[in-house]
Structures are given as structure tokens and as C-alpha cells.
Protein backbone atom coordinates (compact mmCIF):
# COMPACT_ATOMS: atom_id res chain seq x y z
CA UNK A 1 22.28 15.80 -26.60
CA UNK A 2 20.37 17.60 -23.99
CA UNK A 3 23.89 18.14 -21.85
CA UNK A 4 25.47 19.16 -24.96
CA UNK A 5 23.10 22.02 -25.19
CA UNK A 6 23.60 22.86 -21.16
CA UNK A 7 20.38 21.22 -20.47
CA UNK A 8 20.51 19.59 -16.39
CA UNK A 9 19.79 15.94 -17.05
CA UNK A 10 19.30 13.02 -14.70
CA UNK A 11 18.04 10.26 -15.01
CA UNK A 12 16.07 6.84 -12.82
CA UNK A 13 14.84 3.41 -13.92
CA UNK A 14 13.32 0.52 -12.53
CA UNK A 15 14.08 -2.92 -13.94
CA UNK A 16 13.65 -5.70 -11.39
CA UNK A 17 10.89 -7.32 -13.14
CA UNK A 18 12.63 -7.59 -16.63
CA UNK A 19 14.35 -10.75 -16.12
CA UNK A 20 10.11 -12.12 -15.24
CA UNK A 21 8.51 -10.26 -18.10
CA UNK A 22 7.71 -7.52 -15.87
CA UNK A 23 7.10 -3.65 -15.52
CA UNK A 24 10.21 -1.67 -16.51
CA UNK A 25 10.61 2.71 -16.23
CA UNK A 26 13.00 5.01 -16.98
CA UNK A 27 12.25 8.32 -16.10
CA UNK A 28 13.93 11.57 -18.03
CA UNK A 29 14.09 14.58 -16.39
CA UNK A 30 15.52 17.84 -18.33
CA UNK A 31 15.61 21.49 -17.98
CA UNK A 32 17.42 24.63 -17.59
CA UNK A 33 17.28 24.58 -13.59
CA UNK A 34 18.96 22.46 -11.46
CA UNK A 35 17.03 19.42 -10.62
CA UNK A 36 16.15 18.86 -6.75
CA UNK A 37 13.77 16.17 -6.98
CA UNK A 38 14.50 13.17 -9.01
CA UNK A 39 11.34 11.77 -9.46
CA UNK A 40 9.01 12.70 -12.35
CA UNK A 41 5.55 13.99 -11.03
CA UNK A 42 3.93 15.15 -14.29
CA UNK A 43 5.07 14.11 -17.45
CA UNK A 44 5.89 15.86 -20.45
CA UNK A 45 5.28 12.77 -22.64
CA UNK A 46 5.08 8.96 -21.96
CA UNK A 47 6.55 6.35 -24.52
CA UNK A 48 4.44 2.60 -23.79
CA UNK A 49 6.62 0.25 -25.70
CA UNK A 50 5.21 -2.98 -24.40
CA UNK A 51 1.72 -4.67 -23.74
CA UNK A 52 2.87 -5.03 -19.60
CA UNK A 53 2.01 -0.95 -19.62
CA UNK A 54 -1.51 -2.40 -19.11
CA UNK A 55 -3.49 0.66 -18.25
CA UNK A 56 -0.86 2.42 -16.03
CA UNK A 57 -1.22 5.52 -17.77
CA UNK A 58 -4.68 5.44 -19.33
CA UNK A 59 -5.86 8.76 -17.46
CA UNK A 60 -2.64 10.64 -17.79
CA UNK A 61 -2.80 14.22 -19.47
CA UNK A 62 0.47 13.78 -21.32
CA UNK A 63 0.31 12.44 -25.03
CA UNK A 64 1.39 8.79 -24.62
CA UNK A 65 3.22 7.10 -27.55
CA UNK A 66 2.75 3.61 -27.96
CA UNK A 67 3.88 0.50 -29.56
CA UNK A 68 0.43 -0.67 -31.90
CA UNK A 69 2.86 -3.81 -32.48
CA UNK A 70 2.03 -4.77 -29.02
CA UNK A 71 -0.49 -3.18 -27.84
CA UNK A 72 -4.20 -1.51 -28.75
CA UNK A 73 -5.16 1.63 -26.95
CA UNK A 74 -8.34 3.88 -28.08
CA UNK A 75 -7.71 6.82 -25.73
CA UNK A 76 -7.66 10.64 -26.82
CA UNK A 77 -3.96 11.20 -25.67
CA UNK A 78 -2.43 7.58 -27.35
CA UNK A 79 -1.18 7.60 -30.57
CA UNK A 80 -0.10 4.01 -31.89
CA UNK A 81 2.80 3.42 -33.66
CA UNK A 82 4.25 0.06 -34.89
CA UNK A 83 7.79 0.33 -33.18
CA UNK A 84 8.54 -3.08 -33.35
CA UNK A 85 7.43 -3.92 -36.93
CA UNK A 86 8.96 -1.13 -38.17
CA UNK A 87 12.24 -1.72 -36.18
CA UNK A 88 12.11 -5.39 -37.62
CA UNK A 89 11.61 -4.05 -41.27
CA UNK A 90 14.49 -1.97 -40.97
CA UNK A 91 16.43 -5.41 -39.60
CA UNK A 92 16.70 -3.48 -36.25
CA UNK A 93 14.70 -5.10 -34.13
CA UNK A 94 16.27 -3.28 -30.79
CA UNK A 95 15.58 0.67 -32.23
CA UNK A 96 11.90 0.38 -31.78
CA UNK A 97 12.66 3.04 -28.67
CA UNK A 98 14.28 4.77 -31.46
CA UNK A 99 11.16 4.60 -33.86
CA UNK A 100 9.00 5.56 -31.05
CA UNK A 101 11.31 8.85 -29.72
CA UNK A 102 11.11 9.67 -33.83
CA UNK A 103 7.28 9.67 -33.12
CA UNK A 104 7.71 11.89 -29.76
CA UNK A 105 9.27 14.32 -31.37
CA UNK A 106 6.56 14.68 -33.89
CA UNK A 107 4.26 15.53 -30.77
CA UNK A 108 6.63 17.19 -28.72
CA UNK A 109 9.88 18.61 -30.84
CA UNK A 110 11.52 19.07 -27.62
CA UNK A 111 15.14 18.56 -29.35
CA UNK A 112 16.09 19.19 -33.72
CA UNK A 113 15.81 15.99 -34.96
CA UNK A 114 18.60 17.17 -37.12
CA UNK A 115 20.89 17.47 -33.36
CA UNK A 116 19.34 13.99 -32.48
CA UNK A 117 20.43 12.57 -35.98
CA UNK A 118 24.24 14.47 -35.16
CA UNK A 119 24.52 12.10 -32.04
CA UNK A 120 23.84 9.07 -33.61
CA UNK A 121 26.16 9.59 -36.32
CA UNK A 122 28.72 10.50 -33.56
CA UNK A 123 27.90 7.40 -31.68
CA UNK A 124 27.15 4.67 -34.55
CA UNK A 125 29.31 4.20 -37.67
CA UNK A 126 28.05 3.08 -40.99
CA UNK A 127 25.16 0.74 -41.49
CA UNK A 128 24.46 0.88 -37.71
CA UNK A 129 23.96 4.96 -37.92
CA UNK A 130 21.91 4.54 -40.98
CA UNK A 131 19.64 2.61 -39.90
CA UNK A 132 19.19 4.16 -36.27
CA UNK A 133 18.66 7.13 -38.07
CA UNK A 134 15.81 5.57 -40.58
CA UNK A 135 14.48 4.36 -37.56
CA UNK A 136 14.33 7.90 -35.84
CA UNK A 137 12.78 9.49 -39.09
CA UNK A 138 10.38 6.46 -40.01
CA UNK A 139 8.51 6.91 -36.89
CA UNK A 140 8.23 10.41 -36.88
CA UNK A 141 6.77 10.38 -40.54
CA UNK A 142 4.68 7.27 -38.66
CA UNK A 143 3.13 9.89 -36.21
CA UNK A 144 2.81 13.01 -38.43
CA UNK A 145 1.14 10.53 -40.83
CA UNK A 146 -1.06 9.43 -37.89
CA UNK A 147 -1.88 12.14 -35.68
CA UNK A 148 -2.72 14.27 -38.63
């Protein structure tokens, strides 16, 4: 969506460790100039959607979003939500990134959800678009709900 809307985009991740239960990243980086340095150095947000975060980003400055499901965090800046049980309610037990960018965008509306909803229901037909899309909402209700 961001490219749609002329947005430079790149992206990086690091998943070695996946296969072991380990530490995976991807890192976002969007804007309106072109990007020289691919690396993020101070995040906008952070989205923790497993308990192998440990406490990796307990004294960042960005709001951090975080699956409760899986993890408990009492710091200023964390909001929990329960990705994964809400994911699994919906019988989608792969969106909980989904539930958790819904809460994001609660916090930080950098994109409509209306535009976000637009691309899902380009990319997923049916059932499968429905329910990414209740996935995308529920969590940002979660995180209005919670945050306020």
C-alpha cells in the first residue's frame, strides 16, 4: 500500500534462528525520500509478537505492540494485545501480525485502515479477506479499547 501511494519502501529481515525457536526481525522502512541507509536506527513503532523478544526493546522510546498471548510486559510504551487468541478465535491462527498491525494503527495511523482493508480485499478472496480483515479491525478496537 505504501508504494501505491508513492511512498519509497524497502525492506530487511533476519530469520536464521526460526527453524531453532529463535530471534526473528523484519525491519520496515517508509517515506517520501529516497532511502540511503537500509537499516532502521530509531523506530517509529515496534510490533513483539513472540515471548523470544525477551527484553530487547524494553528501553526503546517507540510504543511497542505486543502479543499478551505470549508474553507479559508492564512498561509505559507496551501495550498488550492478545494476537494469537484473537487470531485463533477468528480460526486464523497465522493473522495475529494482522491483529497486531490493526492495533499499530490505533497508535500510529500511519496508513487509512480503510486503504489497508482495499489491499486485502485485492489480495484475498472471500472467507480468507473477511477474516484478514476482522482480524485487522479486531485488534485495533483491541488497542483503542486498551490504551484508552
Amino acid at each position: 500500500e505504501a508504494m501505491s501511494e508513492n511512498f519509497k519502501v524497502t525492506q530487511t529481515q533476519s530469520d536464521g534462528g526460526a527453524q531453532r525457536g529463535g530471534f526473528i526481525a523484519t525491519e520496515l522502512l517508509a517515506g517520501k525520500e529516497e532511502i540511503l541507509f537500509q537499516e532502521v536506527r530509531k523506530p517509529t513503532f515496534i510490533m513483539a509478537l513472540h515471548g523470544v523478544v525477551g527484553n530487547r526493546y524494553d528501553a526503546s522510546e517507540a510504543p511497542v505492540v505486543y502479543d499478551s498471548t505470549l508474553l507479559s510486559k508492564d512498561l509505559p510504551n507496551w501495550l498488550g494485545v492478545p494476537c494469537t487468541a484473537m487470531a485463533n478465535e477468528l480460526g486464523v491462527p497465522k493473522a495475529a501480525n494482522l491483529v497486531a498491525l490493526g492495533a499499530m494503527l490505533a497508535l500510529n495511523p500511519f496508513i487509512e485502515l480503510a486503504s489497508l482493508e482495499n489491499v486485502i480485499k485485492a489480495r484475498f478472496r472471500g472467507e480468507a479477506g473477511e477474516k484478514n480483515i476482522a482480524a485487522i479491525r479486531n485488534g485495533n478496537a483491541a488497542a483503542l479499547r486498551t490504551a484508552h
